[in-house]
Protein backbone atom coordinates (compact mmCIF):
# COMPACT_ATOMS: atom_id res chain seq x y z
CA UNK A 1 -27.40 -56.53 52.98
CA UNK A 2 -27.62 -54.38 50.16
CA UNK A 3 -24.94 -52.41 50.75
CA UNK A 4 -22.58 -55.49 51.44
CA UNK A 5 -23.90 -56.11 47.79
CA UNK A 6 -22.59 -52.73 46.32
CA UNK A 7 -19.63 -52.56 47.84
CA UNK A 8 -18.54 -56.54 46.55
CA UNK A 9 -20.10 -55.04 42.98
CA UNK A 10 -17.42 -52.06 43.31
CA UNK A 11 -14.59 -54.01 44.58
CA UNK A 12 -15.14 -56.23 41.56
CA UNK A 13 -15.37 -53.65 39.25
CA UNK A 14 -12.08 -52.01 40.76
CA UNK A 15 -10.45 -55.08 40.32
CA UNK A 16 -11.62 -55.28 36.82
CA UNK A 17 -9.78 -51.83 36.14
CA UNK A 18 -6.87 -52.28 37.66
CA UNK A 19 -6.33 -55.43 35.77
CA UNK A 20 -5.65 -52.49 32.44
CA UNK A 21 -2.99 -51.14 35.07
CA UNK A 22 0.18 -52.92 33.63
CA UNK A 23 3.50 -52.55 33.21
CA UNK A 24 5.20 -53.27 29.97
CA UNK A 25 7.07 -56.62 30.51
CA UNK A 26 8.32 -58.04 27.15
CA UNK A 27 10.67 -60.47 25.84
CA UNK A 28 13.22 -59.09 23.84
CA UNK A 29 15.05 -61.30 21.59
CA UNK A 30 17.53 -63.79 22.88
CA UNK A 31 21.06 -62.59 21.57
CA UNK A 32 23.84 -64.13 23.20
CA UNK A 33 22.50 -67.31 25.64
CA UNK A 34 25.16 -68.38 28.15
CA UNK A 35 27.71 -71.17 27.08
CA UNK A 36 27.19 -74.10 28.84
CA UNK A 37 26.75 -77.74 28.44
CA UNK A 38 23.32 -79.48 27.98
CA UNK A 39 22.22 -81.24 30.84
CA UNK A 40 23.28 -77.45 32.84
CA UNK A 41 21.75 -75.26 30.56
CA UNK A 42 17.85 -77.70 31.17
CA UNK A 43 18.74 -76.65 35.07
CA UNK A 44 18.87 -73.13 34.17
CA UNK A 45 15.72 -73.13 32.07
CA UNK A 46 13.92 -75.30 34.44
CA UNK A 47 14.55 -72.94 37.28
CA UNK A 48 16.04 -69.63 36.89
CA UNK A 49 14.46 -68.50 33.51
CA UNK A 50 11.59 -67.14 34.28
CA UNK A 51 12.96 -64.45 35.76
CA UNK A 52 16.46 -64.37 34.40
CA UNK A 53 16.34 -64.51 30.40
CA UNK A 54 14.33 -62.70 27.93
CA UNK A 55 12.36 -66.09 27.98
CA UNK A 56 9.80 -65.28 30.25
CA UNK A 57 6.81 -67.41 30.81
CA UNK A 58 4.19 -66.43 33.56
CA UNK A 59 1.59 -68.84 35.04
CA UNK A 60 -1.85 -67.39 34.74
CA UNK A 61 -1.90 -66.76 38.28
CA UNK A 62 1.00 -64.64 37.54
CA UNK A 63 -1.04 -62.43 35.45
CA UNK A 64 -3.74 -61.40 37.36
CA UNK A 65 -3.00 -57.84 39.41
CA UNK A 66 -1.60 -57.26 41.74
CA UNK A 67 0.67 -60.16 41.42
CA UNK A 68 1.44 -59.08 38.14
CA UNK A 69 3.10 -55.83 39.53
CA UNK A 70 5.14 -58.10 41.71
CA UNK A 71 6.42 -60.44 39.11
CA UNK A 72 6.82 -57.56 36.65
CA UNK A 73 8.94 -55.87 39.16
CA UNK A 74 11.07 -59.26 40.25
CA UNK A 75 11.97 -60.06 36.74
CA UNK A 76 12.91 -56.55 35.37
CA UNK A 77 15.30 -56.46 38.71
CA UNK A 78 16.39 -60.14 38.18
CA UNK A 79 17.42 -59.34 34.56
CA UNK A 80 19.24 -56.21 35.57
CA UNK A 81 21.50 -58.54 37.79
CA UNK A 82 21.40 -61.63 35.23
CA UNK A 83 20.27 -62.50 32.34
CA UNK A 84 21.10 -65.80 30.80
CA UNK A 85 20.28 -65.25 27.09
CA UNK A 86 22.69 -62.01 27.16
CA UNK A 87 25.66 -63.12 29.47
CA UNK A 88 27.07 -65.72 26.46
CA UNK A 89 28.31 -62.14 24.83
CA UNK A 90 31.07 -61.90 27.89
CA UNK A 91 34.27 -64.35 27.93
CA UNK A 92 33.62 -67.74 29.27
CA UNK A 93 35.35 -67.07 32.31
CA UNK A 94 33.12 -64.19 33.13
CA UNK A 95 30.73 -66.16 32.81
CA UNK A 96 31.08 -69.03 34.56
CA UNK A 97 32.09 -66.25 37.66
CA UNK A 98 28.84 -65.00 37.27
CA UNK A 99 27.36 -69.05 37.18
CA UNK A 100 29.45 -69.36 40.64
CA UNK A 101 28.42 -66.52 42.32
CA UNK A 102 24.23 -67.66 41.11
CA UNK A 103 25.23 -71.27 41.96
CA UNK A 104 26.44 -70.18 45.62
CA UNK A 105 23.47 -67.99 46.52
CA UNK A 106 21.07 -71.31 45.55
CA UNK A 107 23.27 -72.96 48.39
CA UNK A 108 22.98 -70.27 50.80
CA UNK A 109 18.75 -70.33 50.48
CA UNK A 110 18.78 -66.76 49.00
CA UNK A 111 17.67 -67.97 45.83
CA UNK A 112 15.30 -68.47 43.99
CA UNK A 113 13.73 -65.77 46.24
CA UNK A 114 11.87 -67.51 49.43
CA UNK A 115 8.82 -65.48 48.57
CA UNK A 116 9.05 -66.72 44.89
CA UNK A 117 9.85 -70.16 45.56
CA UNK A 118 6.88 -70.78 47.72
CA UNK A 119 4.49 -69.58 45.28
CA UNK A 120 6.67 -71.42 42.58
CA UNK A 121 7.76 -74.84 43.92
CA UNK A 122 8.69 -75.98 40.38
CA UNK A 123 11.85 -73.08 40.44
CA UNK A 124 13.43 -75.18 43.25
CA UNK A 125 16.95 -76.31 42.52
CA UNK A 126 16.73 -79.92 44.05
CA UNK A 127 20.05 -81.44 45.58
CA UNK A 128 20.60 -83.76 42.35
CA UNK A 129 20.57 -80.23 40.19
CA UNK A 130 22.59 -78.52 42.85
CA UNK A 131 25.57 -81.39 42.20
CA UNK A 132 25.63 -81.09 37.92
CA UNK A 133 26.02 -76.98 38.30
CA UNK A 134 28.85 -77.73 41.10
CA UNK A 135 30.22 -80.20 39.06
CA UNK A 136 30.44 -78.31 36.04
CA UNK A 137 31.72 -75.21 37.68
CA UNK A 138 34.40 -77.84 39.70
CA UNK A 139 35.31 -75.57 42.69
CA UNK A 140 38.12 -77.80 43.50
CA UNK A 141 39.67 -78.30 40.72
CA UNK A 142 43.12 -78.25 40.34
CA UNK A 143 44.99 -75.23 39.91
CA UNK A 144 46.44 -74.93 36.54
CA UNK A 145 50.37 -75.73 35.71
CA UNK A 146 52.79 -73.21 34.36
CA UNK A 147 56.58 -73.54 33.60
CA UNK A 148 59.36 -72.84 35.88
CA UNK A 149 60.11 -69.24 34.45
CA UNK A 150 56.71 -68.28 34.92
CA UNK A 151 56.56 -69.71 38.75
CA UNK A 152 59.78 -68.17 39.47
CA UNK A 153 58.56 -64.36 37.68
CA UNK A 154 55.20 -65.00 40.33
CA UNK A 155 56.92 -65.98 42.80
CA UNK A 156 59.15 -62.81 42.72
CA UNK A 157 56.09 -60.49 42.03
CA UNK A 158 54.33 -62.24 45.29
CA UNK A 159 57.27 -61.27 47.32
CA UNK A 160 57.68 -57.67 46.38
CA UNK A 161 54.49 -57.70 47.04
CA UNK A 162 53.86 -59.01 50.76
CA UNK A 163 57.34 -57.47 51.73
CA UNK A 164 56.34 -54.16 50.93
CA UNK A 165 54.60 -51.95 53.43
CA UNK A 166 54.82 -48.50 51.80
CA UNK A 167 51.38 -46.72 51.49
CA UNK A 168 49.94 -47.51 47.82
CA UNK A 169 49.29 -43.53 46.82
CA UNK A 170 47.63 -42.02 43.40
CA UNK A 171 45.08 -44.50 42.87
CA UNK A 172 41.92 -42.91 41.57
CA UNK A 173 38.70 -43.86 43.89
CA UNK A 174 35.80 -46.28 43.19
CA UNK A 175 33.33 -45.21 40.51
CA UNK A 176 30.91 -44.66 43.91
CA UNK A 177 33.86 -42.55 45.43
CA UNK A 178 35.13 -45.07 47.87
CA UNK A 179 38.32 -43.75 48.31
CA UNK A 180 41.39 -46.10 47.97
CA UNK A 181 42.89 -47.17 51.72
CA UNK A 182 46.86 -47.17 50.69
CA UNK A 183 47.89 -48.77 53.65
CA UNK A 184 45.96 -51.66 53.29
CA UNK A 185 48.74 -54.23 53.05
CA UNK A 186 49.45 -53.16 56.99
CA UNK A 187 45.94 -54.14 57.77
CA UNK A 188 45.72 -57.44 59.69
CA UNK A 189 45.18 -60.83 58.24
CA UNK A 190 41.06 -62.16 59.17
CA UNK A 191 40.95 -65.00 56.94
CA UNK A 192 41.86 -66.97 53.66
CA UNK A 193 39.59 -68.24 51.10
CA UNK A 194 39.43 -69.42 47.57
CA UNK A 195 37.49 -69.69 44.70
CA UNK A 196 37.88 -72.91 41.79
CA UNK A 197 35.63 -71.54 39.43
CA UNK A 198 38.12 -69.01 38.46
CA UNK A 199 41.54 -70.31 40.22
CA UNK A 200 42.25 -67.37 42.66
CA UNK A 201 43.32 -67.42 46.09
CA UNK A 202 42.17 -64.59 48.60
CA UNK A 203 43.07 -63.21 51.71
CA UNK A 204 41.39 -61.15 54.06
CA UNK A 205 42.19 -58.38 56.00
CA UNK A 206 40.67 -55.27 58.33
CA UNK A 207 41.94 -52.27 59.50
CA UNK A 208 42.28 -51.47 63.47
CA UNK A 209 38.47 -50.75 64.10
CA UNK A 210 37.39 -54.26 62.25
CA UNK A 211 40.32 -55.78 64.54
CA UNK A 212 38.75 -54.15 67.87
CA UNK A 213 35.53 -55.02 67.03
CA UNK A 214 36.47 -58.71 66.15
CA UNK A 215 38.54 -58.58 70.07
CA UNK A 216 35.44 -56.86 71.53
CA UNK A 217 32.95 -59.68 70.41
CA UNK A 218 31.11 -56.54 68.35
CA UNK A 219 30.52 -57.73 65.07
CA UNK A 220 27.15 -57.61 64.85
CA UNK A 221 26.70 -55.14 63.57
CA UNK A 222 29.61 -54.30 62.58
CA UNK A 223 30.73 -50.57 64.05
CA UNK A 224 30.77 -47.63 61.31
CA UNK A 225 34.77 -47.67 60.18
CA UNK A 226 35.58 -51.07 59.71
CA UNK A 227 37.25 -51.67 56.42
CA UNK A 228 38.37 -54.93 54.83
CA UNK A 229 40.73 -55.59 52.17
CA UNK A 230 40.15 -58.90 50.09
CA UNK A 231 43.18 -59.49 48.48
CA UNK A 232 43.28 -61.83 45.19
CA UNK A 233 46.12 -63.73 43.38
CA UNK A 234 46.04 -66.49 40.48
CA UNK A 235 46.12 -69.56 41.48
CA UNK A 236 48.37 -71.82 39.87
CA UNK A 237 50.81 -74.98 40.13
CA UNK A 238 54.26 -75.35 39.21
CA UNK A 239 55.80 -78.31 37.23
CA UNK A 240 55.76 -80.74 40.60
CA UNK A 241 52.13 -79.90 41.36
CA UNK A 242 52.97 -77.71 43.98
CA UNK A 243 50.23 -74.85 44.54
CA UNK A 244 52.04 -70.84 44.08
CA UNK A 245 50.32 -67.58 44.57
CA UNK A 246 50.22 -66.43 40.81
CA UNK A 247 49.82 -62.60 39.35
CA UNK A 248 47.92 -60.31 41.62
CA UNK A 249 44.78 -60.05 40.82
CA UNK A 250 42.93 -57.43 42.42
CA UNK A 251 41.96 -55.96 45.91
CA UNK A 252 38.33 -55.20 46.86
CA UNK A 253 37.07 -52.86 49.99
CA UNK A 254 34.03 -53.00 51.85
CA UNK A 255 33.63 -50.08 54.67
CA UNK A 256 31.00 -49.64 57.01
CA UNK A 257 29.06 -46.72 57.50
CA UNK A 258 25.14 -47.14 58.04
CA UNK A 259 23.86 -43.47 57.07
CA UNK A 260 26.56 -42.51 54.62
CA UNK A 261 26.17 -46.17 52.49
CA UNK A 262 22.55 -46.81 53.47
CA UNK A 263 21.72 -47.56 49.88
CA UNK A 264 24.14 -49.98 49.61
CA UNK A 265 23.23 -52.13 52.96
CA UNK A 266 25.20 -49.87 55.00
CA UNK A 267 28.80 -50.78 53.54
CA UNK A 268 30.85 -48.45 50.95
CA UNK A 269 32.37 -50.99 47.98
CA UNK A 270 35.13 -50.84 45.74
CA UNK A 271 37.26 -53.24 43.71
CA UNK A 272 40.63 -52.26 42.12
CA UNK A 273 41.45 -54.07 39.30
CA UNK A 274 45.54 -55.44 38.15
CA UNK A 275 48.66 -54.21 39.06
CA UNK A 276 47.97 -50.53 37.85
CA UNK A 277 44.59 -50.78 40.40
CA UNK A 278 42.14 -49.72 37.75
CA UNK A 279 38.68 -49.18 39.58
CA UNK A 280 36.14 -51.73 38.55
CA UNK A 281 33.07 -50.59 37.02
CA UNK A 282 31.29 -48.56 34.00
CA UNK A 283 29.49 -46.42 36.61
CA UNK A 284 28.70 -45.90 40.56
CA UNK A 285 25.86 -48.84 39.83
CA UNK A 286 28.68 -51.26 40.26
CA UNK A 287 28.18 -51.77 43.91
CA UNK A 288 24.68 -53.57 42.73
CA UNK A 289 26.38 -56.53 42.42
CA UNK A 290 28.32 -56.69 45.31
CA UNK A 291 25.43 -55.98 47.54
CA UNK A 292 23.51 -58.87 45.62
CA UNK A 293 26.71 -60.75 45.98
CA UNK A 294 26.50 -60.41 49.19
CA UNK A 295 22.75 -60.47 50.12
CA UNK A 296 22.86 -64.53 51.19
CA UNK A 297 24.87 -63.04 54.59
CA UNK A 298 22.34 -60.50 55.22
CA UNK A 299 21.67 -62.07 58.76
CA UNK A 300 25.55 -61.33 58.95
CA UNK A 301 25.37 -57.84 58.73
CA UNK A 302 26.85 -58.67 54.83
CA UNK A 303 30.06 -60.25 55.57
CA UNK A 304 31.08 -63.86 54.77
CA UNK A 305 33.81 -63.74 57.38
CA UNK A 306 32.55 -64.97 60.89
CA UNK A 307 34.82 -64.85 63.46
CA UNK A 308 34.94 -67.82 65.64
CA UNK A 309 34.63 -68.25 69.13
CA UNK A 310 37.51 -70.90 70.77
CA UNK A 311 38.45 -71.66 74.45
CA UNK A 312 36.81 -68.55 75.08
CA UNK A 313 38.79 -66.49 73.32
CA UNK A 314 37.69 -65.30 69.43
CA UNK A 315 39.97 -66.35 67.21
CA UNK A 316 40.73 -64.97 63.42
């Protein structure tokens, strides 16, 4: 019995030391909040501040190690990815992207984090919250107008670009070294999409071995090589209403290979930016966000695009 004693009276006192064992997790001051209304700003604070603002509040229960190190280590990474009282110093569009892609992962379950939400019920965006962010954001909304010149100059710059099939060469690589695929516009269409947040129009396409693989019914995982190309364009509407592919936008890669991008979830990622194809990024972290981005499909081996299965056949 007495030695069940002394070994309770050193676990305690363990306990009691470790609970000196802390990392430094401060508030630093709130400089630039995001830019939104009212009623979707008391969402945000309600349920995604605690981890992603400089206005960080932890439960008691929160404090006591080693949940501490767990929480400490959630909300540095959280802030790293977003951080509502700094993202009000980018454009509004920016953020309201970044609101959309936040907003989308709630839908898809990945957040807040399972683990943190179970611990935290209060952090759960309820179905009535879930409808003022979508509303706000307005994913359908219509595309905006422009004149006749400006349709006609689009117009023209979308057909140059989906009649040409020459090899894109001289772009510089990703910031990760992804190298630029020039013949993507030869790649096979997958799949269209959109987003209303920020009135672009997307299409999707992979080269031969995501093409084989899609035939083959082996897409899960998807086989080291395949590449796709998602191609953006503006959205926009001409004087009758009528829905145009506006300016290019940008094209984004994501190629699989599980030992050389392990880091990254086993895909290499890139986005090239305009007409010019600037690579996106201040450094190789870039590909951060599009693994977070990205992190709801996890079950999918990453990728949004699912190809489905009709009359026995797999369709595109």
């Amino acid at each position: 019995m007495k030695w069940v004693l002394k070994l309770a009276a050193l676990a305690f006192v363990v306990f009691v030391v470790l609970q000196f064992v802390r990392p430094t997790l401060k508030n630093p001051p709130v400089t630039a909040e995001i830019q939104a209304p009212v009623a979707v700003k008391a969402i945000l604070r309600k349920d995604c501040y605690s981890c992603h603002s400089n206005e960080t509040k932890l439960p008691w229960f929160d404090q006591v190690v080693p949940a501490y190190w767990l929480v400490a280590h959630d909300v540095k990474t959280a802030r790293m990815h977003l951080n509502f009282s700094e993202i009000g110093k980018l454009p509004p569009e920016a953020q309201r992207a970044m609101l959309f892609e936040a907003v989308n992962q709630v839908q898809l379950g990945a957040m807040p984090l399972p683990s943190y939400r179970h611990v935290h019920p209060e952090s759960t965006v309820t179905p009535e919250e879930l409808v003022v962010l979508r509303t706000y954001l307005d994913p359908f909304g219509a595309a905006p107008k422009q004149d006749a010149a400006l349709t006609a100059a689009s117009d023209a710059q979308f057909h140059a670009w989906t009649s040409a099939s020459t090899p894109t060469m001289g772009v510089h690589p990703a910031l990760n070294g992804l190298a630029f695929f020039p013949d993507y516009k030869n790649w096979k269409e997958i799949s269209t999409t959109d987003r209303g947040d920020n009135h672009t129009m997307r299409v999707i396409t992979g080269n031969d071995i995501a093409i084989k693989a899609i035939e083959e019914k082996k897409v899960q995982p998807w086989p080291d090589g395949a590449a796709f190309a998602k191609i953006a364009w503006d959205k926009v509407a001409d004087e009758n209403g009528v829905v145009h592919a506006g300016s290019f936008k940008q094209v984004e890669f994501m190629v699989k290979d599980k030992a050389k991008y392990a880091s990254t979830a086993g895909w290499g990622w890139g986005r090239w930016k305009g007409m010019d194809l600037k690579p996106y990024g201040k450094d190789e972290k870039f590909a951060g966000e599009c693994v977070s981005c990205h992190k709801p499909v996890a079950d999918n081996d990453y990728v949004y695009t699912k190809p489905v299965a009709r009359d026995g056949q797999v369709s595109r």
